[in-house]
C-alpha atoms as a PDB file:
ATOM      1  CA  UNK A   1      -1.895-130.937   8.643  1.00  0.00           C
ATOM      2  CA  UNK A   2      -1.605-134.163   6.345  1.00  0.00           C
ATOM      3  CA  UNK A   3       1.524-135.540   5.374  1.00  0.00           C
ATOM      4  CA  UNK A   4       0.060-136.721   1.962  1.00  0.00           C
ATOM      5  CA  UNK A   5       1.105-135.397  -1.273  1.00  0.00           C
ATOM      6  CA  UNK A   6      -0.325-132.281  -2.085  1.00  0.00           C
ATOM      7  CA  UNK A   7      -2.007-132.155  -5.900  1.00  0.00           C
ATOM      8  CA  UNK A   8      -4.260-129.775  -7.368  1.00  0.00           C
ATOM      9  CA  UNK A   9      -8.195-131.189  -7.715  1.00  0.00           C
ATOM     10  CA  UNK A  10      -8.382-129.417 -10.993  1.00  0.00           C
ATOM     11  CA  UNK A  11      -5.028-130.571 -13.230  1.00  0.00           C
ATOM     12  CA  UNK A  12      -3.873-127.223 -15.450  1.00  0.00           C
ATOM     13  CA  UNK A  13      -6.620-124.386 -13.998  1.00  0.00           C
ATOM     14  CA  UNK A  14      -4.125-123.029 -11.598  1.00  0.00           C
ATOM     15  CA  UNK A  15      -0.213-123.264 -10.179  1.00  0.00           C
ATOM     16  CA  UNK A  16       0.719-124.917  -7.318  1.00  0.00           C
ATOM     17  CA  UNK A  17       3.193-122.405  -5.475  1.00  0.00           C
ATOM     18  CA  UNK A  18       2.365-122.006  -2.261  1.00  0.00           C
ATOM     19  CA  UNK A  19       3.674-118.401  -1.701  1.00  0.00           C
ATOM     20  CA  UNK A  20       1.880-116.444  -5.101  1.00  0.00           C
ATOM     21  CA  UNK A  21      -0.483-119.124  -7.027  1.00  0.00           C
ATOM     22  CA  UNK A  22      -1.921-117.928 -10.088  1.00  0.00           C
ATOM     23  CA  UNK A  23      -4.949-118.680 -12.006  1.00  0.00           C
ATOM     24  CA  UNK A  24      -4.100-120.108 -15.420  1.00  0.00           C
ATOM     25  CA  UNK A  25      -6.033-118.315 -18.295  1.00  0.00           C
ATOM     26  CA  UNK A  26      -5.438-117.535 -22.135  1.00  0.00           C
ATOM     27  CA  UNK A  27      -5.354-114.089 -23.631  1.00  0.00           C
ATOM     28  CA  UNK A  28      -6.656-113.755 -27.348  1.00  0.00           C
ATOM     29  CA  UNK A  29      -3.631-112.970 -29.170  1.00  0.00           C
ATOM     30  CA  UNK A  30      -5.692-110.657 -31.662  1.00  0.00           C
ATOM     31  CA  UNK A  31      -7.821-108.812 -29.537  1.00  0.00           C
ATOM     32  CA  UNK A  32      -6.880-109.402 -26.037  1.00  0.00           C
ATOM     33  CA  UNK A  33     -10.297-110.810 -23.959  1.00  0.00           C
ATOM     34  CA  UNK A  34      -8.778-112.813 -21.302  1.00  0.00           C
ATOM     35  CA  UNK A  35     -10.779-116.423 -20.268  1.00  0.00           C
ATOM     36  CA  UNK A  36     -10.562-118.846 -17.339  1.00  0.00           C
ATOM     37  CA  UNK A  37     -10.740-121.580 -17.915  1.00  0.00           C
ATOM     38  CA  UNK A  38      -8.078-121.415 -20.661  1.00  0.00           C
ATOM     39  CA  UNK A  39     -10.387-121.051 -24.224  1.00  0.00           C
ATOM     40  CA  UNK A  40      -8.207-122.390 -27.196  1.00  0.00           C
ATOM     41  CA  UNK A  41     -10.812-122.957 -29.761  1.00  0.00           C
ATOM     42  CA  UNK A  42     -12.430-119.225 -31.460  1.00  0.00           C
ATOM     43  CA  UNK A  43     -12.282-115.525 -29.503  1.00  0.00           C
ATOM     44  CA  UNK A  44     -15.707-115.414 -27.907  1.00  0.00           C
ATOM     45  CA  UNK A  45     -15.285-111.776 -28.378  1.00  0.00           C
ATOM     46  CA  UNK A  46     -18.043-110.322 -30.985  1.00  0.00           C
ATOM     47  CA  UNK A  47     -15.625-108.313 -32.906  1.00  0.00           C
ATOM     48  CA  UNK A  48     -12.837-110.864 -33.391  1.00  0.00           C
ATOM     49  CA  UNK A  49     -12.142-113.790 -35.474  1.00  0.00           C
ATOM     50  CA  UNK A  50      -8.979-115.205 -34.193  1.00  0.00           C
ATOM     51  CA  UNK A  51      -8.544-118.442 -33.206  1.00  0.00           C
ATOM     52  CA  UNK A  52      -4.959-117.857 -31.618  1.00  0.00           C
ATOM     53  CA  UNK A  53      -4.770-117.730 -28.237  1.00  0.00           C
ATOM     54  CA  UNK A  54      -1.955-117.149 -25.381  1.00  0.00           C
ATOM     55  CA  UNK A  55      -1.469-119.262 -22.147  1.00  0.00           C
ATOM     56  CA  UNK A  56      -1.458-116.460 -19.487  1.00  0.00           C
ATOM     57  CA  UNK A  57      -1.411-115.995 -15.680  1.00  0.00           C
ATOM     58  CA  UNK A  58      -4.083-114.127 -14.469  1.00  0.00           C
ATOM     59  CA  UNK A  59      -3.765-111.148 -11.511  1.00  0.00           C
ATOM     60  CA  UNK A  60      -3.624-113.018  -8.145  1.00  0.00           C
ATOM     61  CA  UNK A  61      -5.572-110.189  -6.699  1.00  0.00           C
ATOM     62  CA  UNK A  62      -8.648-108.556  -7.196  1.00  0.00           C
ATOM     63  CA  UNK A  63     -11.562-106.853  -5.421  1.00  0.00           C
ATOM     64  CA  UNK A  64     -15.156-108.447  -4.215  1.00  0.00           C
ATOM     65  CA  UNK A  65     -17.668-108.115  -6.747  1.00  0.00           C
ATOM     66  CA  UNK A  66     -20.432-110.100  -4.625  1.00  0.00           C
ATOM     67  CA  UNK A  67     -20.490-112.809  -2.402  1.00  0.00           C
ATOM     68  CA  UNK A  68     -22.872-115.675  -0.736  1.00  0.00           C
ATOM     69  CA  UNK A  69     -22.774-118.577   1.613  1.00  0.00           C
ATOM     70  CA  UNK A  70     -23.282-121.863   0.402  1.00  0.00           C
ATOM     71  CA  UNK A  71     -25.123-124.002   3.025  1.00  0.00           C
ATOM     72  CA  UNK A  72     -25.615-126.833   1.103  1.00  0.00           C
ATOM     73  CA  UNK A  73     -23.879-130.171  -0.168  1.00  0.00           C
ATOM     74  CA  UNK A  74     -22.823-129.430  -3.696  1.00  0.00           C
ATOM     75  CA  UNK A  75     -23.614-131.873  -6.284  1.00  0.00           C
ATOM     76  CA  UNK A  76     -21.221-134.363  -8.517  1.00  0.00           C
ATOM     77  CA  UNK A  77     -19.009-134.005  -9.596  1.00  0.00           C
ATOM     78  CA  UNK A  78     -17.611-131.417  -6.767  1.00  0.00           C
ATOM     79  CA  UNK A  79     -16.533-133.435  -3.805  1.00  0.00           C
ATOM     80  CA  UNK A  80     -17.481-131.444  -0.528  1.00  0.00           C
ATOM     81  CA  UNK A  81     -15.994-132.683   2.314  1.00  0.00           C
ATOM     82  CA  UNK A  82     -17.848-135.260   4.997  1.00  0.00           C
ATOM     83  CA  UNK A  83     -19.270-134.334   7.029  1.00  0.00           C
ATOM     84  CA  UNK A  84     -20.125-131.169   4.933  1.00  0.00           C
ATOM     85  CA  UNK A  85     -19.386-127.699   6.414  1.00  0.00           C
ATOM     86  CA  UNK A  86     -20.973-124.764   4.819  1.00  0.00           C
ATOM     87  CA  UNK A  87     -18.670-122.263   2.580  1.00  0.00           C
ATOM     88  CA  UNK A  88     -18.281-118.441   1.482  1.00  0.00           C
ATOM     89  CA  UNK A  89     -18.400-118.212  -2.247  1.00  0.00           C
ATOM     90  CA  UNK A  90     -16.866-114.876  -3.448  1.00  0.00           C
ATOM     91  CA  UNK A  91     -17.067-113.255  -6.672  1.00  0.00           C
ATOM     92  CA  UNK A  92     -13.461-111.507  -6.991  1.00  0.00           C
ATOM     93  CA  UNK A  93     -13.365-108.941 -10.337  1.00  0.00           C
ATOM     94  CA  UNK A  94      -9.484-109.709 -11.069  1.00  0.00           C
ATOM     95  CA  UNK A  95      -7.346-106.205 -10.742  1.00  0.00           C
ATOM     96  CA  UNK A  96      -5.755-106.566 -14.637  1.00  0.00           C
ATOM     97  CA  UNK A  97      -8.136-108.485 -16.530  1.00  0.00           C
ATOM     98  CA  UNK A  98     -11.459-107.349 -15.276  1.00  0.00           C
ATOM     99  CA  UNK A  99     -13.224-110.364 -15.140  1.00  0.00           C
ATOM    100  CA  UNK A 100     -14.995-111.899 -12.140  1.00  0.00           C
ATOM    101  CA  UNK A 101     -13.785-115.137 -10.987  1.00  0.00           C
ATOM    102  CA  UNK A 102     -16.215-117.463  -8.744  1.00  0.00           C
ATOM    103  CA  UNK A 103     -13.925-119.111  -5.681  1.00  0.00           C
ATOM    104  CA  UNK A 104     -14.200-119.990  -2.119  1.00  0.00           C
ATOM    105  CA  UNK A 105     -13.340-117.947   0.213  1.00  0.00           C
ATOM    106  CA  UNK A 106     -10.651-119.796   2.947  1.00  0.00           C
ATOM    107  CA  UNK A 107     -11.899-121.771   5.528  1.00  0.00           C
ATOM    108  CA  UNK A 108     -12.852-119.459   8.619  1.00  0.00           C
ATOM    109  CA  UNK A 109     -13.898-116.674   6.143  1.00  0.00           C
ATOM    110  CA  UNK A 110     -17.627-116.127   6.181  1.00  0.00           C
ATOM    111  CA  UNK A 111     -19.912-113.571   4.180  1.00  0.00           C
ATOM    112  CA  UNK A 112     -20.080-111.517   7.833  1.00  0.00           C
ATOM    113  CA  UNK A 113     -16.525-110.743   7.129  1.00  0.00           C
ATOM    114  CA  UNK A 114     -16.475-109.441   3.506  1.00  0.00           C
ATOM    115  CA  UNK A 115     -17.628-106.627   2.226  1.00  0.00           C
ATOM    116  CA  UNK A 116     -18.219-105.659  -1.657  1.00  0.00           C
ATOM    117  CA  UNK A 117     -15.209-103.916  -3.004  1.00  0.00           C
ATOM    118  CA  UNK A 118     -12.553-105.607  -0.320  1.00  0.00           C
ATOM    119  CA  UNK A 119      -9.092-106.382  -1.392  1.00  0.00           C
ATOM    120  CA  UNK A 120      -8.641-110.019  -1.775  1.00  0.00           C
ATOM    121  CA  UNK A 121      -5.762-112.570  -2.662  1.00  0.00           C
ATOM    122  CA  UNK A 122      -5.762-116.063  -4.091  1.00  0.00           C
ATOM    123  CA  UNK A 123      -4.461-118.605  -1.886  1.00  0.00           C
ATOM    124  CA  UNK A 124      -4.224-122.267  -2.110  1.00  0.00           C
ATOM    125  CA  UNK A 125      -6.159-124.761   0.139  1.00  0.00           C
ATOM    126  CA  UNK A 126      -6.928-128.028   0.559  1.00  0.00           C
ATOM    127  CA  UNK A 127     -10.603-128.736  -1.328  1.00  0.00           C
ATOM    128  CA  UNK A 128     -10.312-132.265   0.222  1.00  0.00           C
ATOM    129  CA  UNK A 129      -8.177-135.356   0.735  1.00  0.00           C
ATOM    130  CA  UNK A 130      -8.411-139.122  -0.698  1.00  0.00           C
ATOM    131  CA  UNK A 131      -6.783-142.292   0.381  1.00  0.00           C
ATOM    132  CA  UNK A 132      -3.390-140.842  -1.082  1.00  0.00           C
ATOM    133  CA  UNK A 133      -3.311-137.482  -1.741  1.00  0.00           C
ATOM    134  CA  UNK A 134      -4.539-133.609  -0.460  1.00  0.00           C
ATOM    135  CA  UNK A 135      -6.248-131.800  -2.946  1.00  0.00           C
ATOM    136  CA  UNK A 136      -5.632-128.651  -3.196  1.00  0.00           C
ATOM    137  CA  UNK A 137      -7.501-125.212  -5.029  1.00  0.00           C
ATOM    138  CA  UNK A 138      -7.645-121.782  -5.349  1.00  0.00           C
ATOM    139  CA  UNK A 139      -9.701-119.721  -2.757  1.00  0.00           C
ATOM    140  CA  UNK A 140      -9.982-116.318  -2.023  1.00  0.00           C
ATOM    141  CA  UNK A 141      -8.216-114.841   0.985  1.00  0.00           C
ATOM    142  CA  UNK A 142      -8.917-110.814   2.104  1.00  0.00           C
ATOM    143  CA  UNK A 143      -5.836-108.579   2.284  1.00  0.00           C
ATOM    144  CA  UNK A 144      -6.526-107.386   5.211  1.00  0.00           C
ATOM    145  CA  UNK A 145      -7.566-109.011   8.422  1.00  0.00           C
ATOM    146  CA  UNK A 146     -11.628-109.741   8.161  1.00  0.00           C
ATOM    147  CA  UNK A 147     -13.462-107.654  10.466  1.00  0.00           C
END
């Protein structure tokens, strides 16, 4: 493991605790949609007009909703590490809010291990590393043991 600082790649979409990192997200202080990223400009929400929103932290766990691999170098702006390894990509449908959240799955998970409807946590991981730091993100981790 690097001895470099460890930042997050995306500034303000997520905390940096090790032990339970949480998705950051505002809730619509009339109505109560949830959105990630954080929406502070109008309630996307048909029936509401507000414009106030709350700074919340989203469920760190959730269930898979679908999944895929992705076998293929990303384009900019994502930065993919080199040489590139292929990824899992899960679809997690967070257990309070009920919205599906698009994340990798941790390195070592593949889609032969998941399964639609499997318990998964977020976790934090390094995305890649520059000159002077580790970047870290969120990716999705099962509860359980893949089988």
């Amino acid at each position: 493991m690097s001895q470099k600082p460890q930042v997050a790649a995306i500034e303000g979409w997520y905390t940096m605790d090790q032990k339970a990192p949480h998705l950051i997200g505002t809730c619509c202080s009339e109505c109560g949609t949830y959105y990630f990223p954080k929406l502070t400009s109008f309630c996307k929400n048909p029936s509401c007009e507000s414009e106030s929103f709350d700074e919340v932290e989203l469920s760190r766990t959730g269930k898979i909703w679908s999944y895929t691999n992705a076998c293929y170098k990303p384009p900019e702006p994502f930065v993919a590490a080199d040489p590139f390894v292929p990824y899992t990509i899960a679809a997690v449908e967070l257990d309070k809010e009920k919205m599906i959240i698009l994340g990798q799955a941790i390195e070592g998970v593949t889609v032969a291990d998941l399964k639609v409807g499997m318990e998964v946590e977020l976790c934090l991981e390094t995305l890649y590393e520059d000159e002077e730091n580790d970047k870290i993100t969120w990716k999705w981790k099962p509860v359980s043991n893949p089988a």
